[in-house]
C-alpha atoms as a PDB file:
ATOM      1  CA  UNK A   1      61.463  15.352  -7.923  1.00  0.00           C
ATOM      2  CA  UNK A   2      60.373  19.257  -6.911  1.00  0.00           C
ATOM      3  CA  UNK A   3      61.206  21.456  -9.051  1.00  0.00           C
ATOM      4  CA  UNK A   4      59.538  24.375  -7.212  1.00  0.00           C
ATOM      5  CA  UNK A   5      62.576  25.586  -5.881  1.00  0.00           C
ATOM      6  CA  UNK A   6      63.347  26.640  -9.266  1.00  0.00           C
ATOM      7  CA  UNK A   7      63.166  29.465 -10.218  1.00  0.00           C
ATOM      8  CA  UNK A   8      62.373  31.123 -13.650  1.00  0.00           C
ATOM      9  CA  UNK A   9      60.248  27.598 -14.735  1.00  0.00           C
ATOM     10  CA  UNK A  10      56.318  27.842 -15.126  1.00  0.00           C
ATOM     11  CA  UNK A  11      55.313  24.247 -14.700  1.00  0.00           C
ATOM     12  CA  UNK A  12      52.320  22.110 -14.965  1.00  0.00           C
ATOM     13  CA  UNK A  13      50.489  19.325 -13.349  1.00  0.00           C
ATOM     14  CA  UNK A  14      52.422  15.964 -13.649  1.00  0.00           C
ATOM     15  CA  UNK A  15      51.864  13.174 -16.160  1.00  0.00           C
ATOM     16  CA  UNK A  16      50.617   9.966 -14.926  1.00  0.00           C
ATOM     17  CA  UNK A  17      52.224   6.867 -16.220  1.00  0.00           C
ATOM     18  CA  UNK A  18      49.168   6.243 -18.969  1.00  0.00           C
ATOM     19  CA  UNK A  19      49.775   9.350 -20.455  1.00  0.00           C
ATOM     20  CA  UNK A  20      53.846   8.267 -20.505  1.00  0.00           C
ATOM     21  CA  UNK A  21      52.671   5.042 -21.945  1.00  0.00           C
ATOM     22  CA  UNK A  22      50.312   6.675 -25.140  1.00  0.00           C
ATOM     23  CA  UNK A  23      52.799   8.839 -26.200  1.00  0.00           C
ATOM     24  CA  UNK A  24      55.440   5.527 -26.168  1.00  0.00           C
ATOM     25  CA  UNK A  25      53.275   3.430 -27.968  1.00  0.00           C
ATOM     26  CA  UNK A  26      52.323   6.046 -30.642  1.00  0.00           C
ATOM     27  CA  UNK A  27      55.865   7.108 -31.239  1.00  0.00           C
ATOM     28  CA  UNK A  28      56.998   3.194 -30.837  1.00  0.00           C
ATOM     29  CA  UNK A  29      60.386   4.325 -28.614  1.00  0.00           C
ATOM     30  CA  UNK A  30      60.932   3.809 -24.714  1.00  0.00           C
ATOM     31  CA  UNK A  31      61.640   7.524 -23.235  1.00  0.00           C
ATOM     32  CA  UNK A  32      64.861   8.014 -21.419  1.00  0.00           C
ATOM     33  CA  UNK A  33      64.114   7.496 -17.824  1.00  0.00           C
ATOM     34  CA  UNK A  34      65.171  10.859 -16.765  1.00  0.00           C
ATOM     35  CA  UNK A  35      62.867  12.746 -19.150  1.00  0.00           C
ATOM     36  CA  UNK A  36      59.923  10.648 -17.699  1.00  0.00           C
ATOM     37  CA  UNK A  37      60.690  11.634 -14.054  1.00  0.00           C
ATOM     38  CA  UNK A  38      60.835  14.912 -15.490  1.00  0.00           C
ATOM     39  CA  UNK A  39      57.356  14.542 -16.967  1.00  0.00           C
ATOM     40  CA  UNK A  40      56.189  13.124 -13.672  1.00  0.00           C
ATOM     41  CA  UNK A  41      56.594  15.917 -12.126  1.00  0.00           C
ATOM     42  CA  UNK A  42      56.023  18.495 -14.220  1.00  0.00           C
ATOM     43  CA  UNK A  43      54.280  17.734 -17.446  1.00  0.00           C
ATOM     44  CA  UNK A  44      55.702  19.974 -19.993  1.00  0.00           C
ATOM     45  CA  UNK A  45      57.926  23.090 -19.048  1.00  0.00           C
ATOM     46  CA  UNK A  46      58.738  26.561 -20.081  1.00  0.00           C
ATOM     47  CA  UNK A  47      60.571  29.395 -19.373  1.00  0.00           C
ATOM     48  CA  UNK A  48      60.078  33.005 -19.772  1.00  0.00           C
ATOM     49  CA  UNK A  49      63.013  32.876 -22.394  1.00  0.00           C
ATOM     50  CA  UNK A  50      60.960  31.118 -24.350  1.00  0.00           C
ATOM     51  CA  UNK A  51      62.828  27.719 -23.847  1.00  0.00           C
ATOM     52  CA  UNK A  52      60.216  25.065 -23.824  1.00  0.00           C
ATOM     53  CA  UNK A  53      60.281  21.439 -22.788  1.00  0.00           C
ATOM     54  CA  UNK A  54      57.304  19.017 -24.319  1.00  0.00           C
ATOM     55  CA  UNK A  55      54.736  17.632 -22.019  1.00  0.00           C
ATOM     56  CA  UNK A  56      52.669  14.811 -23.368  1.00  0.00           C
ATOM     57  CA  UNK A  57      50.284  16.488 -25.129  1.00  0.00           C
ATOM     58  CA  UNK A  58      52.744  18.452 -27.479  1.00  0.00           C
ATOM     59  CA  UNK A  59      55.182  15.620 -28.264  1.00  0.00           C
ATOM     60  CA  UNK A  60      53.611  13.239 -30.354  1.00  0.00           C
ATOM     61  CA  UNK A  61      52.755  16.076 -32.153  1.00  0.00           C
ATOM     62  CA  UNK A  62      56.400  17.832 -32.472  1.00  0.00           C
ATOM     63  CA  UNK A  63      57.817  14.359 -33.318  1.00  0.00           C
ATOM     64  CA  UNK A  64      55.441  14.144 -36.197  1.00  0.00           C
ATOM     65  CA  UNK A  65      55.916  17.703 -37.380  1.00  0.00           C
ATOM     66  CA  UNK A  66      59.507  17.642 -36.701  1.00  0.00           C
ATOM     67  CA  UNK A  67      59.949  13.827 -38.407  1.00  0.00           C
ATOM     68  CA  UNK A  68      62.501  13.320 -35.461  1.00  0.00           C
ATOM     69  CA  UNK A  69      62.162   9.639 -35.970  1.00  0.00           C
ATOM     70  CA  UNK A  70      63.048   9.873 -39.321  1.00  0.00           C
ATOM     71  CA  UNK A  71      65.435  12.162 -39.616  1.00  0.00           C
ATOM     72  CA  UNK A  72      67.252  11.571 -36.463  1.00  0.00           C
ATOM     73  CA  UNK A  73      66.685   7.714 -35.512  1.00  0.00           C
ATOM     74  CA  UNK A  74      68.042   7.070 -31.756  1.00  0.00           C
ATOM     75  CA  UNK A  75      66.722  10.642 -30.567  1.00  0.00           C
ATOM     76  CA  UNK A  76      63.742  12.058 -30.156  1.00  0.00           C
ATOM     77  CA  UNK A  77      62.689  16.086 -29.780  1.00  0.00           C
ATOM     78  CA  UNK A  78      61.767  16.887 -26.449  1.00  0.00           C
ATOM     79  CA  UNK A  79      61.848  21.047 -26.831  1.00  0.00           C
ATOM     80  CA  UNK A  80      62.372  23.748 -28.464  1.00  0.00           C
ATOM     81  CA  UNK A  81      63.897  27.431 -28.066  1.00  0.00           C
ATOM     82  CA  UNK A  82      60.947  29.492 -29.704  1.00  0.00           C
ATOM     83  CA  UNK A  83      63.668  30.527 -32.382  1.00  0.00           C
ATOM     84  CA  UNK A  84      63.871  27.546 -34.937  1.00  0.00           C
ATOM     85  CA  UNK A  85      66.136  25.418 -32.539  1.00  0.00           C
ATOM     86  CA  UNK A  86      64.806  21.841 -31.548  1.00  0.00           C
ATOM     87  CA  UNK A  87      66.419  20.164 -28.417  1.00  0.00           C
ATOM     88  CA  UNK A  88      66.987  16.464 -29.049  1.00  0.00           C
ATOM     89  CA  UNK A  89      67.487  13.795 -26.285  1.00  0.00           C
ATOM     90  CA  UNK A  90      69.391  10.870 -27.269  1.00  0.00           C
ATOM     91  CA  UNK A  91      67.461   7.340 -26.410  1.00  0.00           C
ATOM     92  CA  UNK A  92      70.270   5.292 -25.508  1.00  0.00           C
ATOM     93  CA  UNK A  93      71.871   5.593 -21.999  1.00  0.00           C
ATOM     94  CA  UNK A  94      74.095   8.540 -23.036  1.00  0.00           C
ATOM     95  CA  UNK A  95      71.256  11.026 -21.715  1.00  0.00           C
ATOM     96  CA  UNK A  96      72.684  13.225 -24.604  1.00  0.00           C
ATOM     97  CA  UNK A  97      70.751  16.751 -24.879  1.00  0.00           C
ATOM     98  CA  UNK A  98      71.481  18.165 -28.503  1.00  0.00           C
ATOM     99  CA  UNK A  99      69.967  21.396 -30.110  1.00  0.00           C
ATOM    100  CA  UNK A 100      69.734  21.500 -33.914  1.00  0.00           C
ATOM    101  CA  UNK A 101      67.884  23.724 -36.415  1.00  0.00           C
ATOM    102  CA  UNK A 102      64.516  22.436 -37.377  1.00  0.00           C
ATOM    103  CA  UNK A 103      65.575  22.518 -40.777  1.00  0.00           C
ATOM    104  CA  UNK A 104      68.438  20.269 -40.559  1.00  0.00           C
ATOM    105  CA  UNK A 105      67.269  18.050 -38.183  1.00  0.00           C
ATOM    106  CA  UNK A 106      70.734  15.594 -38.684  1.00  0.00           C
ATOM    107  CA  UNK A 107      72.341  14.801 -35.193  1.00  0.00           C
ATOM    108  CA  UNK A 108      75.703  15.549 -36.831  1.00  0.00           C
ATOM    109  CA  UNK A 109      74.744  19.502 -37.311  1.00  0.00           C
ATOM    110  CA  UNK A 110      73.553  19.623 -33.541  1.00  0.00           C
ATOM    111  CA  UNK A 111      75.581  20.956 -30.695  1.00  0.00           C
ATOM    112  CA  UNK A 112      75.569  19.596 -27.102  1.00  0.00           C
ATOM    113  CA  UNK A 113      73.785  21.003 -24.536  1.00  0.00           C
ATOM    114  CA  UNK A 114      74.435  18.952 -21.823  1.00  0.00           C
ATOM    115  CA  UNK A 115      74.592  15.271 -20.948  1.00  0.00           C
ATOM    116  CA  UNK A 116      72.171  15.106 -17.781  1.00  0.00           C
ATOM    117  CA  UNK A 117      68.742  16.730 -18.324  1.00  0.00           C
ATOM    118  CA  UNK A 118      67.829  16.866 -14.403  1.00  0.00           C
ATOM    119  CA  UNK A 119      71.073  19.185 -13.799  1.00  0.00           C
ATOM    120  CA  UNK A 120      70.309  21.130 -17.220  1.00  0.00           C
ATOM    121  CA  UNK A 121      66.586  21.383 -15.529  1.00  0.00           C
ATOM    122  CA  UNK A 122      67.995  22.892 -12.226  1.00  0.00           C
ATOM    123  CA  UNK A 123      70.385  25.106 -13.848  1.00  0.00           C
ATOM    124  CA  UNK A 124      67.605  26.771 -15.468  1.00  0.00           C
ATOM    125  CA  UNK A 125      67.491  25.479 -19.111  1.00  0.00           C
ATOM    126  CA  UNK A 126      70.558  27.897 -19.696  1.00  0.00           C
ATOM    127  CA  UNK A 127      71.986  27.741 -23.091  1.00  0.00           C
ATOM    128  CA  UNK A 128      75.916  28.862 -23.415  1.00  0.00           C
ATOM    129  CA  UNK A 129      75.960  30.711 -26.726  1.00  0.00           C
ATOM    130  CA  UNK A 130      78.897  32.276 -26.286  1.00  0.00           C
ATOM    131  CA  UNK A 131      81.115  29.524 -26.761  1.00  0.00           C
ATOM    132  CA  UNK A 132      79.730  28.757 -30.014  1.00  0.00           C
ATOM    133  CA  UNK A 133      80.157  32.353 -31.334  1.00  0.00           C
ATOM    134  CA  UNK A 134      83.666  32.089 -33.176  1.00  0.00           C
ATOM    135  CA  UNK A 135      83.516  28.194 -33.349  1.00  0.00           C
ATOM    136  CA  UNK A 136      81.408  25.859 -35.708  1.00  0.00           C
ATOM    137  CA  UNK A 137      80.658  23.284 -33.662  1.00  0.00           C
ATOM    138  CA  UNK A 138      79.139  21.083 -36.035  1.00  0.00           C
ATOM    139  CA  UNK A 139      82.274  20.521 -38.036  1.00  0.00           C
ATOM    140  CA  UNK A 140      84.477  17.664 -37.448  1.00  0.00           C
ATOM    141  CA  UNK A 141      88.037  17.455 -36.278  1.00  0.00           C
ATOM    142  CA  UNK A 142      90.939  15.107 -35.266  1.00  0.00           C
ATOM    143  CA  UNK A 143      91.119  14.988 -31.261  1.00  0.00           C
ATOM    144  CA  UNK A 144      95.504  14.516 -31.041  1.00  0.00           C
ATOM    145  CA  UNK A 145      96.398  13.413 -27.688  1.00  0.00           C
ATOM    146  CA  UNK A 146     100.084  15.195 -27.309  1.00  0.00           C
ATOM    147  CA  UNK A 147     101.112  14.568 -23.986  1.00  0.00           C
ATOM    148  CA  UNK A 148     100.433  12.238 -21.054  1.00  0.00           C
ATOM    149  CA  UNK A 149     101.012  12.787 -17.438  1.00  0.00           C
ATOM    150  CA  UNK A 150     101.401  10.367 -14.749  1.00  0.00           C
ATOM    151  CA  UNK A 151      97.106   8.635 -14.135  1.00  0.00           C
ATOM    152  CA  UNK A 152      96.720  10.173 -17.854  1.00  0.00           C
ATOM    153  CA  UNK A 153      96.293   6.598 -19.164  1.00  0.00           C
ATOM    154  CA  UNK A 154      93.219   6.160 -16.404  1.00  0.00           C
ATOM    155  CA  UNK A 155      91.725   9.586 -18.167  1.00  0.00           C
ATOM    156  CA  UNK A 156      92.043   8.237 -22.248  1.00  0.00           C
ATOM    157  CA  UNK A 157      90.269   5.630 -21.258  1.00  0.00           C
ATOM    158  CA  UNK A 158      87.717   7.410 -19.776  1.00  0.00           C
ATOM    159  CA  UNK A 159      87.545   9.829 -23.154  1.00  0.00           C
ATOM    160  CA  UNK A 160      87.435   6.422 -25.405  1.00  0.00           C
ATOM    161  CA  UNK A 161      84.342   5.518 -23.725  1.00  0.00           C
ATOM    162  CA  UNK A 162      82.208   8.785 -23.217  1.00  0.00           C
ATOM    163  CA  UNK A 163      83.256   9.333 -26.694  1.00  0.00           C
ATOM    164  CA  UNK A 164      82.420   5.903 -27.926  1.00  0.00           C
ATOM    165  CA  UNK A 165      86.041   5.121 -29.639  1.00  0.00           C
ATOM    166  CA  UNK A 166      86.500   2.047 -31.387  1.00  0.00           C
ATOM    167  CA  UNK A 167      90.199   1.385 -29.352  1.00  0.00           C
ATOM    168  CA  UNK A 168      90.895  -1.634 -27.248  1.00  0.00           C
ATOM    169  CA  UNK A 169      92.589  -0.318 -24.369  1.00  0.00           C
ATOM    170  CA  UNK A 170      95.886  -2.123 -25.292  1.00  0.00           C
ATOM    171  CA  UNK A 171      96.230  -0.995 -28.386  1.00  0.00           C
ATOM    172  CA  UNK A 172      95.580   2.775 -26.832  1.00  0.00           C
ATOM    173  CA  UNK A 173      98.134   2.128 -24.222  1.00  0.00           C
ATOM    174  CA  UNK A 174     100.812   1.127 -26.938  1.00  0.00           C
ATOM    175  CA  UNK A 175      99.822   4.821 -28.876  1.00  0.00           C
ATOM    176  CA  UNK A 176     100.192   6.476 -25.872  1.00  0.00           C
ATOM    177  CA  UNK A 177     103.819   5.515 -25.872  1.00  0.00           C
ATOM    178  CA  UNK A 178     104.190   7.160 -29.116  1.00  0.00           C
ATOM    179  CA  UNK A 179     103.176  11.041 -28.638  1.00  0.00           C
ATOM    180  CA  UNK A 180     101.753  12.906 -30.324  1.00  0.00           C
ATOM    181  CA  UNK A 181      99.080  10.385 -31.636  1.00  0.00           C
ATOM    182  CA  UNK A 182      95.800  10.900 -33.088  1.00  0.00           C
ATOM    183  CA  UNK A 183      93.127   9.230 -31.159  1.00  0.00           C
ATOM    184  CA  UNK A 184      90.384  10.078 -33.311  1.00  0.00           C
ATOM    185  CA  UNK A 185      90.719  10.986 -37.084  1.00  0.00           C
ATOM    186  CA  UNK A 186      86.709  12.929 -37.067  1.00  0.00           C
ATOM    187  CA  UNK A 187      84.486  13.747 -34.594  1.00  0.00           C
ATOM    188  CA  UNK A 188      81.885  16.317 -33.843  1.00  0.00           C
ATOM    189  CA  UNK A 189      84.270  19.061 -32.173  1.00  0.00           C
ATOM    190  CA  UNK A 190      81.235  20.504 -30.122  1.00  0.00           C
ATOM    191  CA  UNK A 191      80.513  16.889 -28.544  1.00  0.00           C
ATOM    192  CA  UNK A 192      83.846  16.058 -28.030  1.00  0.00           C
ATOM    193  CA  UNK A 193      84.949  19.494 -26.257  1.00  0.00           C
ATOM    194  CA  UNK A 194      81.410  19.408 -24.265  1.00  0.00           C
ATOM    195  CA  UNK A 195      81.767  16.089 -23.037  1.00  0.00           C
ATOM    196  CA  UNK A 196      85.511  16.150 -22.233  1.00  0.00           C
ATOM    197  CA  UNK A 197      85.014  19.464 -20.780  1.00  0.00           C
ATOM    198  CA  UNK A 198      82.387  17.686 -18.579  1.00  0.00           C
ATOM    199  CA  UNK A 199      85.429  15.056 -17.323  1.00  0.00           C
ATOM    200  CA  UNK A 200      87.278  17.890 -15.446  1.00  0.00           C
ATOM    201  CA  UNK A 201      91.014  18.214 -14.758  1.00  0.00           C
ATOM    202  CA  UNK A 202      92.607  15.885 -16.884  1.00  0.00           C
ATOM    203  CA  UNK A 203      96.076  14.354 -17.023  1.00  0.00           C
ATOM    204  CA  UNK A 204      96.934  14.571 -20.545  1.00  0.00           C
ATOM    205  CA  UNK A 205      96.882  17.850 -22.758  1.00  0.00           C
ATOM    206  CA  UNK A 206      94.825  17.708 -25.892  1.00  0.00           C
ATOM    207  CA  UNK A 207      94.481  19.239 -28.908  1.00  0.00           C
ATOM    208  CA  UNK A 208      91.504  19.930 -31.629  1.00  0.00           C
ATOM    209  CA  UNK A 209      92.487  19.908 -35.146  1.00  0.00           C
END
């Protein structure tokens, strides 16, 4: 990976695998894969924003200070904006980029940044406040599905999944013969909208409640 094409990032030397492997064992989780190519080949990150990502040297000691493991089990804090904000990256294969304020470091509170660090990388570390201006994305809502074009079925399955829905897929095909339905009594509306948002044209309309 070269991320000297770039621009706006100050980078460092990369991390060699040891240093990967002492910050692993001291915090006792595997790293997402991604975030260790990132480390490998640039080891620690910043902008002139003030948007920083955590080399090896800084996140043992963020995790500590932060008590990511703690107070967010399944993540760990790989950044932070320079204002309060941490950036969390899930540990599971979701590749899930969250920022939350250090003092309410609960994965529920956090809003989605983005659900591929390389691209978020690339694109600059931007973060979209102004979607989250007249919208509290933390709170949770009903996602109603209220009508279904023809492939829509494809697309609800593919929202079940990214949003980790506890439907077997006949039981969400017999729903979807009974509009509106609810597909989802509470979910974080940030992560939902972000992620569905992410899917592209869809062919079903949907509502937040």
């Amino acid at each position: 990976m070269n991320l000297n094409g770039v621009s706006g990032l100050i980078l460092n030397p990369s991390a060699t695998e040891i240093d990967i492997e002492i910050v692993e064992k001291r915090l006792n989780a595997i790293l997402p894969i991604p975030y260790k190519e990132l480390l490998q080949a640039s080891n620690g990150l910043a902008t002139n924003e003030g948007i920083v990502i955590y080399g090896t040297d800084d996140l043992i000691e963020r995790n500590e200070t932060w008590e990511t493991l703690e107070y967010t089990p399944g993540f760990v804090s790989i950044g932070d904006d320079s204002g309060g904000r941490v950036f969390l990256m899930s540990l599971s294969d979701k590749e899930e980029i969250l920022i939350v304020d250090s003092g309410d470091m609960t994965p529920d509170h956090a809003e989605l940044i983005s659900t591929n660090l390389i691209q978020w990388v690339i694109n600059g570390l931007r973060i979209d406040l102004k979607e989250t201006s007249n919208i509290d994305w933390s709170e949770n809502c009903k996602l109603v599905v209220v009508n279904i074009q023809d492939g829509g079925l494809k697309d609800l399955i593919k929202i079940k999944a990214i949003l980790g829905i506890n439907i077997s897929t006949s039981e969400l095909l017999k729903m979807s013969k009974s509009l509106p339905f609810v597909l989802t009594q509470e979910i974080p509306y940030g992560k939902a909208k972000k992620l569905i948002e992410e899917l592209g044209d869809l062919n079903l309309n949907l509502e937040f409640l």
